[in-house]
Every structure is written in C-alpha cells, then in structure tokens.
N, C-alpha and C. Protein backbone atom coordinates (compact mmCIF):
# COMPACT_ATOMS: atom_id res chain seq x y z
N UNK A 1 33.67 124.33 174.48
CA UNK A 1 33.02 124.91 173.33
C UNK A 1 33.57 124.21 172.07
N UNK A 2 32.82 123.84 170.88
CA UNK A 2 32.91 123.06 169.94
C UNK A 2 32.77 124.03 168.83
N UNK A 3 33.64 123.75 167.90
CA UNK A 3 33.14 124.69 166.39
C UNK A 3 32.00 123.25 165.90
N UNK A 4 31.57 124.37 165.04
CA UNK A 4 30.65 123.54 164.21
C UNK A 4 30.94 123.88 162.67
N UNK A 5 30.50 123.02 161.73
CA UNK A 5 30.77 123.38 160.37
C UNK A 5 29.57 123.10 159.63
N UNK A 6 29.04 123.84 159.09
CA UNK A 6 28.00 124.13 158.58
C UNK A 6 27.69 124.36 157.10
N UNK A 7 27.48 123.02 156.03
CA UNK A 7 27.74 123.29 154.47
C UNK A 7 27.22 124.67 153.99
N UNK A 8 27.82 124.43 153.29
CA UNK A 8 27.65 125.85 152.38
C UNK A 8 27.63 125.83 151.17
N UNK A 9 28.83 125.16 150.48
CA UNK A 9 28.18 124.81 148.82
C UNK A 9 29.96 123.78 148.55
N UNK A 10 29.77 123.68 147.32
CA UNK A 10 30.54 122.94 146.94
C UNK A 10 31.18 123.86 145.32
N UNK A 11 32.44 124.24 145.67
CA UNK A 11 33.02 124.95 144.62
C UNK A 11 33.92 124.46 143.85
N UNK A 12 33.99 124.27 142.24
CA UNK A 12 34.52 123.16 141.53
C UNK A 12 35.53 124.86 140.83
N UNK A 13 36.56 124.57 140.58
CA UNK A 13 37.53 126.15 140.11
C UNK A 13 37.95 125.19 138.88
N UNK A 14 38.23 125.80 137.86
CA UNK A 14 39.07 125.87 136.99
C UNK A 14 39.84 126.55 136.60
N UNK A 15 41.72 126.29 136.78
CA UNK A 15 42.80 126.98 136.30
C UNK A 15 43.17 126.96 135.12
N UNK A 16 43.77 128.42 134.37
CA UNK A 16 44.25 128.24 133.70
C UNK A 16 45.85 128.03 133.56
N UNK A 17 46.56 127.52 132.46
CA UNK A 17 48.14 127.38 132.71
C UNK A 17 48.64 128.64 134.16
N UNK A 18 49.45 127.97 134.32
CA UNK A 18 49.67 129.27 135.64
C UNK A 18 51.08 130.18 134.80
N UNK A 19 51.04 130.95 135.72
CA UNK A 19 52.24 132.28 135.12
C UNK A 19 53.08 132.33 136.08
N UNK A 20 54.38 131.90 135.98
CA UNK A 20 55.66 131.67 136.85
C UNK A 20 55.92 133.31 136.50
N UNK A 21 56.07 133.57 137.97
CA UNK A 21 56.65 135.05 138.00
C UNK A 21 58.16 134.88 138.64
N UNK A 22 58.33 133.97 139.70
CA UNK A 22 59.69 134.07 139.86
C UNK A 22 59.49 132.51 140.47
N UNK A 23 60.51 132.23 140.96
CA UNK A 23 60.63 130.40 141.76
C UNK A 23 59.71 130.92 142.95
N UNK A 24 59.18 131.79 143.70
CA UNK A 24 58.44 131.32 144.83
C UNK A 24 57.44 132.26 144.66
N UNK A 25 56.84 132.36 143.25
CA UNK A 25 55.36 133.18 143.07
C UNK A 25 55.36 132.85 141.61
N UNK A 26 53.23 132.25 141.53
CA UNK A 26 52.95 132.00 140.37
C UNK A 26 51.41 132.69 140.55
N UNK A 27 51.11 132.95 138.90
CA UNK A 27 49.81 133.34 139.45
C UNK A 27 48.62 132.43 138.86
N UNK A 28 47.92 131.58 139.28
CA UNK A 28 47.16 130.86 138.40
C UNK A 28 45.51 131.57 137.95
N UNK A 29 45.27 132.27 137.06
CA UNK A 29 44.49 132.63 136.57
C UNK A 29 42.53 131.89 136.50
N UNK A 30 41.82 131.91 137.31
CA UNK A 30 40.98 131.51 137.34
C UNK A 30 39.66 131.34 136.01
N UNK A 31 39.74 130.19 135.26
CA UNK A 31 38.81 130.40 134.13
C UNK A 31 37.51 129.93 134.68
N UNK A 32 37.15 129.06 135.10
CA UNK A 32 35.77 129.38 135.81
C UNK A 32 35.52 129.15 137.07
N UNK A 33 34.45 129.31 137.38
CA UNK A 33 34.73 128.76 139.23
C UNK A 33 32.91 128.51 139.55
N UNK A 34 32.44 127.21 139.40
CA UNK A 34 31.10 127.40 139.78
C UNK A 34 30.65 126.65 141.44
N UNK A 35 29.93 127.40 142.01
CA UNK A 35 29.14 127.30 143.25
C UNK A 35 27.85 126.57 143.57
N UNK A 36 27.67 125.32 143.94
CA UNK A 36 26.67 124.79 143.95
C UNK A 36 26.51 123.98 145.52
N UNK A 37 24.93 124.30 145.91
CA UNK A 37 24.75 124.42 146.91
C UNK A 37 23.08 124.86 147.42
N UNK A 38 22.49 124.06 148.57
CA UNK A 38 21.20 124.53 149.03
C UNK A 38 21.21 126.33 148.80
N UNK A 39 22.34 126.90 150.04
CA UNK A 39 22.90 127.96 150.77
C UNK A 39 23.20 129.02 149.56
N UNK A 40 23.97 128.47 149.01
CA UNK A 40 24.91 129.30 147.88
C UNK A 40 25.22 129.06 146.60
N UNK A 41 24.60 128.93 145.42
CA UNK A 41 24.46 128.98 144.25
C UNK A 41 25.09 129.95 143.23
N UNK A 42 26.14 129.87 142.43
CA UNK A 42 26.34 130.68 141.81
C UNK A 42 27.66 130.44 140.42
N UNK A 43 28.13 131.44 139.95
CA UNK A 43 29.63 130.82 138.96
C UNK A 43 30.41 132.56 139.39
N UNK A 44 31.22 132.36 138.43
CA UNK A 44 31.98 133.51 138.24
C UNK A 44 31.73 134.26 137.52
N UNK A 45 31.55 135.63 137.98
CA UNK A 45 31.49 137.11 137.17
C UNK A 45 32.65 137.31 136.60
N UNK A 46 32.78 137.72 135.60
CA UNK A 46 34.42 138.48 134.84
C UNK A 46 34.96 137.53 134.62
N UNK A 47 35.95 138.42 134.21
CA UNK A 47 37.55 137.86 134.35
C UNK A 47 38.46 137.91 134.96
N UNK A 48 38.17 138.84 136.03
CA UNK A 48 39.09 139.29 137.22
C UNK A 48 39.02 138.37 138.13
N UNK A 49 39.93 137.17 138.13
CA UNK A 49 39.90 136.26 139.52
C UNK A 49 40.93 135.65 139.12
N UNK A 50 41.92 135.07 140.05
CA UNK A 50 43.43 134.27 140.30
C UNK A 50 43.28 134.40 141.40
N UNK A 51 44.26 133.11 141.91
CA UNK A 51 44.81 132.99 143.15
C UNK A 51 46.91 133.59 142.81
N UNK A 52 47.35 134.29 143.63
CA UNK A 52 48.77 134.94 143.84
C UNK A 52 49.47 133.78 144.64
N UNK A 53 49.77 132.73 144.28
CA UNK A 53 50.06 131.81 144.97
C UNK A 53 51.75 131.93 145.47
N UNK A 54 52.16 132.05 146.81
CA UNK A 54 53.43 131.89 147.13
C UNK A 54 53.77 131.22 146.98
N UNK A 55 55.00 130.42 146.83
CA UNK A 55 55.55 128.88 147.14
C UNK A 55 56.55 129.09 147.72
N UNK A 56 56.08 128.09 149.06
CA UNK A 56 57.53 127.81 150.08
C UNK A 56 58.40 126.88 149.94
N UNK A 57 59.49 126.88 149.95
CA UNK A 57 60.44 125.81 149.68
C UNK A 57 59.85 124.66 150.75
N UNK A 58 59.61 124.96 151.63
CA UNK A 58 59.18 123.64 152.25
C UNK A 58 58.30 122.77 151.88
N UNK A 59 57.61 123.43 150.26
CA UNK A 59 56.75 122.42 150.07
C UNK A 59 55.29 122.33 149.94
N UNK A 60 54.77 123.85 150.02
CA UNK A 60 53.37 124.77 150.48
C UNK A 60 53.27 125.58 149.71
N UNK A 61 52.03 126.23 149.43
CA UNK A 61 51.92 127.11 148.45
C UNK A 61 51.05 128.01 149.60
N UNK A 62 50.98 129.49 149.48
CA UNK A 62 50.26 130.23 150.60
C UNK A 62 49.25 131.12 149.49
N UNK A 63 47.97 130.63 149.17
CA UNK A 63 47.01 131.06 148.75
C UNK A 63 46.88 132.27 148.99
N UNK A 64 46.38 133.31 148.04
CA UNK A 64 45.38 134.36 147.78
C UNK A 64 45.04 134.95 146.93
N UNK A 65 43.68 134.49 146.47
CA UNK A 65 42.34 134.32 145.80
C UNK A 65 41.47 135.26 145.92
N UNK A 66 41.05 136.17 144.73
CA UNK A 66 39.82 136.91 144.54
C UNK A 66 39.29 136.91 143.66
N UNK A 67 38.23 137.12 143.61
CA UNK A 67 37.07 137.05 142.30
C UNK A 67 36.23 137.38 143.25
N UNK A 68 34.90 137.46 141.59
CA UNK A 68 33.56 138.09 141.95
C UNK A 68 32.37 136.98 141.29
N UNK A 69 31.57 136.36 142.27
CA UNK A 69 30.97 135.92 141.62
C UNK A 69 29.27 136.15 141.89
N UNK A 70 28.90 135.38 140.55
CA UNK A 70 27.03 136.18 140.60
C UNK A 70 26.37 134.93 141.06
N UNK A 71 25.31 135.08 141.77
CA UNK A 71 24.52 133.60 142.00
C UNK A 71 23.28 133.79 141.29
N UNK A 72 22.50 132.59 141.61
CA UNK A 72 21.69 132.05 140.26
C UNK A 72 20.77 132.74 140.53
N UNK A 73 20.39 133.75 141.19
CA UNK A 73 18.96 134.57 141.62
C UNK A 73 20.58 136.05 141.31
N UNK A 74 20.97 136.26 140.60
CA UNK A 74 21.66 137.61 140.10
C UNK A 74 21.96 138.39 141.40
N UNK A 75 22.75 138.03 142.64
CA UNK A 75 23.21 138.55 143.09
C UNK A 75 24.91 138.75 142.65
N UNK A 76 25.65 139.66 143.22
CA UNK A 76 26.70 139.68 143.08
C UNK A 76 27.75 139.83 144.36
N UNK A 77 29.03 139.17 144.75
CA UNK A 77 29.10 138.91 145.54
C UNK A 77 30.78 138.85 145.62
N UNK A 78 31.54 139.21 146.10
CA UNK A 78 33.29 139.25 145.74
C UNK A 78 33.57 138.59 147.23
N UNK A 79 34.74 137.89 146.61
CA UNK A 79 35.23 136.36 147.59
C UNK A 79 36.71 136.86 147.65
N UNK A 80 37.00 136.59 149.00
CA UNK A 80 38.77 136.92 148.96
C UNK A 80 38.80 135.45 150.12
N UNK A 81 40.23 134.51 149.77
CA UNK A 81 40.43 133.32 150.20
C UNK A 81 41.67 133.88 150.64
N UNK A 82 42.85 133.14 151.78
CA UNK A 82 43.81 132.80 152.34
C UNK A 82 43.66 131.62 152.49
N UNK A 83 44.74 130.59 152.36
CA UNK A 83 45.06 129.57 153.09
C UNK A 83 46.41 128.36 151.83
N UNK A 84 46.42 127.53 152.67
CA UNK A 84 47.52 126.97 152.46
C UNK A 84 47.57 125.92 151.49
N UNK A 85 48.00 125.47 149.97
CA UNK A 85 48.28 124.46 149.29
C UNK A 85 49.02 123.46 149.67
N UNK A 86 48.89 122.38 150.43
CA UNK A 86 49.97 121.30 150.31
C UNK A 86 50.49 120.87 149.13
N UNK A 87 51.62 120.94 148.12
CA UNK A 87 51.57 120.41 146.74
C UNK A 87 51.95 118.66 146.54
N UNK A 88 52.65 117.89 147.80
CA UNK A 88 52.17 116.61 148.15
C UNK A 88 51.31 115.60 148.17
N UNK A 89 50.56 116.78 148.70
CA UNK A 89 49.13 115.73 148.33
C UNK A 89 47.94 116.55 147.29
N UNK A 90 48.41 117.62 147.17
CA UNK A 90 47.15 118.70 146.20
C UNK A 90 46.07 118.86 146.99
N UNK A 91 46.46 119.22 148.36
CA UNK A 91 45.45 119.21 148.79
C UNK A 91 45.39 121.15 149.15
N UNK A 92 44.03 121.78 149.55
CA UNK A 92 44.36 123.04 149.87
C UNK A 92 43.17 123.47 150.75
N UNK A 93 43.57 124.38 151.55
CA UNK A 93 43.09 124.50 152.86
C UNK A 93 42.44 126.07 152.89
N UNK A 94 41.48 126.52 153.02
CA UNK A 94 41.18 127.83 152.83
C UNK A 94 40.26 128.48 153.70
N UNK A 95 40.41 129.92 154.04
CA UNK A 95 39.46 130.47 155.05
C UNK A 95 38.42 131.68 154.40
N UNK A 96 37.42 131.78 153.22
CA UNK A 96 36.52 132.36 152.75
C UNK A 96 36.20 133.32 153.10
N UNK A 97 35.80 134.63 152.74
CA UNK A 97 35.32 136.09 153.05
C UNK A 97 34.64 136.38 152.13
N UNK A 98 33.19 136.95 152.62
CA UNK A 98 32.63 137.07 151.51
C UNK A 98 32.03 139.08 151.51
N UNK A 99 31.31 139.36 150.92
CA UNK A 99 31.40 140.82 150.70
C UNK A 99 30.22 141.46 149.94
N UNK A 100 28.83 141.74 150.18
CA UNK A 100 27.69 141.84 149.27
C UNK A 100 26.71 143.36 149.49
N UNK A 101 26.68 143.45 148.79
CA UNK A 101 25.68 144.82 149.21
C UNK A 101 23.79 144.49 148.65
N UNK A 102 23.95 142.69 148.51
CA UNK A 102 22.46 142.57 148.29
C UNK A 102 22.09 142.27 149.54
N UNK A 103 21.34 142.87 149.51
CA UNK A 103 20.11 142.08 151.47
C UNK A 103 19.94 140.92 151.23
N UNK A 104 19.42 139.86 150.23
CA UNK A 104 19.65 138.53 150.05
C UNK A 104 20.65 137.53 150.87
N UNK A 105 21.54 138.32 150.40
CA UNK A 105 23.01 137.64 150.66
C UNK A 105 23.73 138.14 152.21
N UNK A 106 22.99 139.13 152.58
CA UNK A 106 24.00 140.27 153.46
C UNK A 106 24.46 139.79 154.80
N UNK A 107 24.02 138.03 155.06
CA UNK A 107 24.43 137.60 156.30
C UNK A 107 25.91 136.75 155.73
N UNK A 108 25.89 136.87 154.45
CA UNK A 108 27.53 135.95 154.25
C UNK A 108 28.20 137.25 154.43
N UNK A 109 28.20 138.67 154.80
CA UNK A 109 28.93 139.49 155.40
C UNK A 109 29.70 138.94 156.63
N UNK A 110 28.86 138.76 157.42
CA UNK A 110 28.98 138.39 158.72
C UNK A 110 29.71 137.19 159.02
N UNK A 111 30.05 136.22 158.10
CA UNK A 111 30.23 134.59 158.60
C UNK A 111 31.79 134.71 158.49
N UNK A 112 32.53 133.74 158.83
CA UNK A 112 33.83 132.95 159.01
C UNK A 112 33.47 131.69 157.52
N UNK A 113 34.22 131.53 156.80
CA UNK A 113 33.80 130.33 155.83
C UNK A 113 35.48 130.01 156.30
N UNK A 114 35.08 128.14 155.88
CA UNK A 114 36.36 127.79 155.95
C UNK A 114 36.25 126.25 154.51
N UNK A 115 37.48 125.96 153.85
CA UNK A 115 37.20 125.20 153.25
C UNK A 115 38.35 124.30 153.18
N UNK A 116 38.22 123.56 151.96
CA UNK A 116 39.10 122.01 151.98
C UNK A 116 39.01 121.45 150.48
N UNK A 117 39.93 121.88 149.75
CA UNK A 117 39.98 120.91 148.08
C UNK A 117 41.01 120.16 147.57
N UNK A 118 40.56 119.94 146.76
CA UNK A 118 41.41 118.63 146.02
C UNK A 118 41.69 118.88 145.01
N UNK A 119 42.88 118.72 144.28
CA UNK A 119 42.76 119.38 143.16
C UNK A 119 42.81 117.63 141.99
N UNK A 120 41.88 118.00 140.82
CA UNK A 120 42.14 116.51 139.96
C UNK A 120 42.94 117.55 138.80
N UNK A 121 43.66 116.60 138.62
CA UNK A 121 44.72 117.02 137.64
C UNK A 121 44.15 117.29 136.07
N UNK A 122 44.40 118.06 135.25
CA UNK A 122 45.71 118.90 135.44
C UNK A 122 45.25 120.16 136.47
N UNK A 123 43.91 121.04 135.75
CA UNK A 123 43.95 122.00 136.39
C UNK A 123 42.66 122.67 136.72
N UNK A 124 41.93 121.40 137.62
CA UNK A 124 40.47 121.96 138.42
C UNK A 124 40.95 121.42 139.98
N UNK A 125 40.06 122.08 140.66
CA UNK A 125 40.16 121.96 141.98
C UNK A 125 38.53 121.80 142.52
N UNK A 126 38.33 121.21 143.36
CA UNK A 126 37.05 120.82 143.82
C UNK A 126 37.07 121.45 145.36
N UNK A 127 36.26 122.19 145.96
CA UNK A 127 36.19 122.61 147.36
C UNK A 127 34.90 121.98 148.01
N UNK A 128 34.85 122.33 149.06
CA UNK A 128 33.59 121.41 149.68
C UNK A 128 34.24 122.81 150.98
N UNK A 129 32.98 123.81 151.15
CA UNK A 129 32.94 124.99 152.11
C UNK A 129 31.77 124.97 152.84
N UNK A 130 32.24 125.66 153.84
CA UNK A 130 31.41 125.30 155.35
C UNK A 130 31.59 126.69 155.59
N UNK A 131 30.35 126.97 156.28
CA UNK A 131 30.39 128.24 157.66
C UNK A 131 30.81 127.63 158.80
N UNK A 132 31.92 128.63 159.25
CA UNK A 132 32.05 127.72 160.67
C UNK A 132 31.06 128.70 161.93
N UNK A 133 30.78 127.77 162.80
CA UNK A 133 30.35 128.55 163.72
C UNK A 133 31.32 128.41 165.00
C-alpha cells in the first residue's frame, strides 16, 4: 500500500518579530497567512493565529499553529498544525487539521493534510500542502 499526496494549495505565512518567552519557547505571531490553490483558496481571519514554537536543544523547533482562516467564496475555516522546524536548514515539516461547519468545505473535516516549507528570510515561510491519502 502506497500513500499518495494530493495538492492542496500553497500557503505563503508571514511572521511577526517572535516573542522569546524563555530559551526553549517562542511565540511567533502570525501577520498574514494567504492560501492559494485549485482545492483551497483563502487568507487569514483575525488576529488570533501564532505558532507556540518549542525549541529543542538539539536543534528543532516542535510547531503548534492555529488560526482561522476565510476562503475566497467566505467560508470560514480554523487550522491547527503540529510538526517539526529544522532551524539548519529552515526547513518545517507539518501535519494540517482542518475544522468547518460550511458544507462547502465539510470534506477538509475528514482529511489527513500534511505539509513542507521553507522559510525566506527574515520572516515568511512558504508551504506547499497536500492531502494525504
């Protein structure tokens, strides 16, 4: 049996300065985050979105990410991420959940998302997300 990965959209984030809470937790404050995509179209609702980023001395940062965002046909839709920052290479690794009470949307209830970004310096990050099957 083979996974498959299946696009989904392409999510470009913008951080703001991050907030050192102690040496192995920062919180980087999300200023925008837009979604573009056949599948999934959309930006960020509010202001309520950061990632709680751990940092391991080994060298990793352990993601988790929420926000709410609206897509371009006015759905609304809240995203919770896990996964892992390499800070070596800026690279970051993520597993997507999504959460909707529009019928539009109501099969990204159901899915597994998984993703993969890059971050270009100083402080955007580019994702490229897939449904896995």
């Amino acid at each position: 049996m083979s996974l498959e990965l299946v696009p989904l959209c392409t999510a470009t984030v913008t951080l703001a300065a991050p907030i050192q809470v102690s040496p192995s937790m920062m919180v980087g404050e999300v200023e925008e985050m837009i979604f573009e995509g056949e599948r999934l179209s959309g930006r960020l609702r509010g202001r309520a979105a950061a990632d709680w980023l751990s940092v391991a001395p080994e060298g990793y940062g352990r993601l988790d990410v929420r926000l709410t965002m609206e897509t371009a046909d006015g759905a609304i839709i809240y995203v919770s991420y896990t996964g892992r920052l390499q800070f070596a290479t800026g690279t970051a690794y993520s597993t997507p959940l999504f959460h909707t009470g529009d019928e539009r949307y109501a099969w990204l209830n159901s899915i597994q998302a998984v993703a993969k970004g890059v971050f270009s310096p100083p402080s955007t990050l580019v994702y490229e997300m897939f449904e896995l099957r």
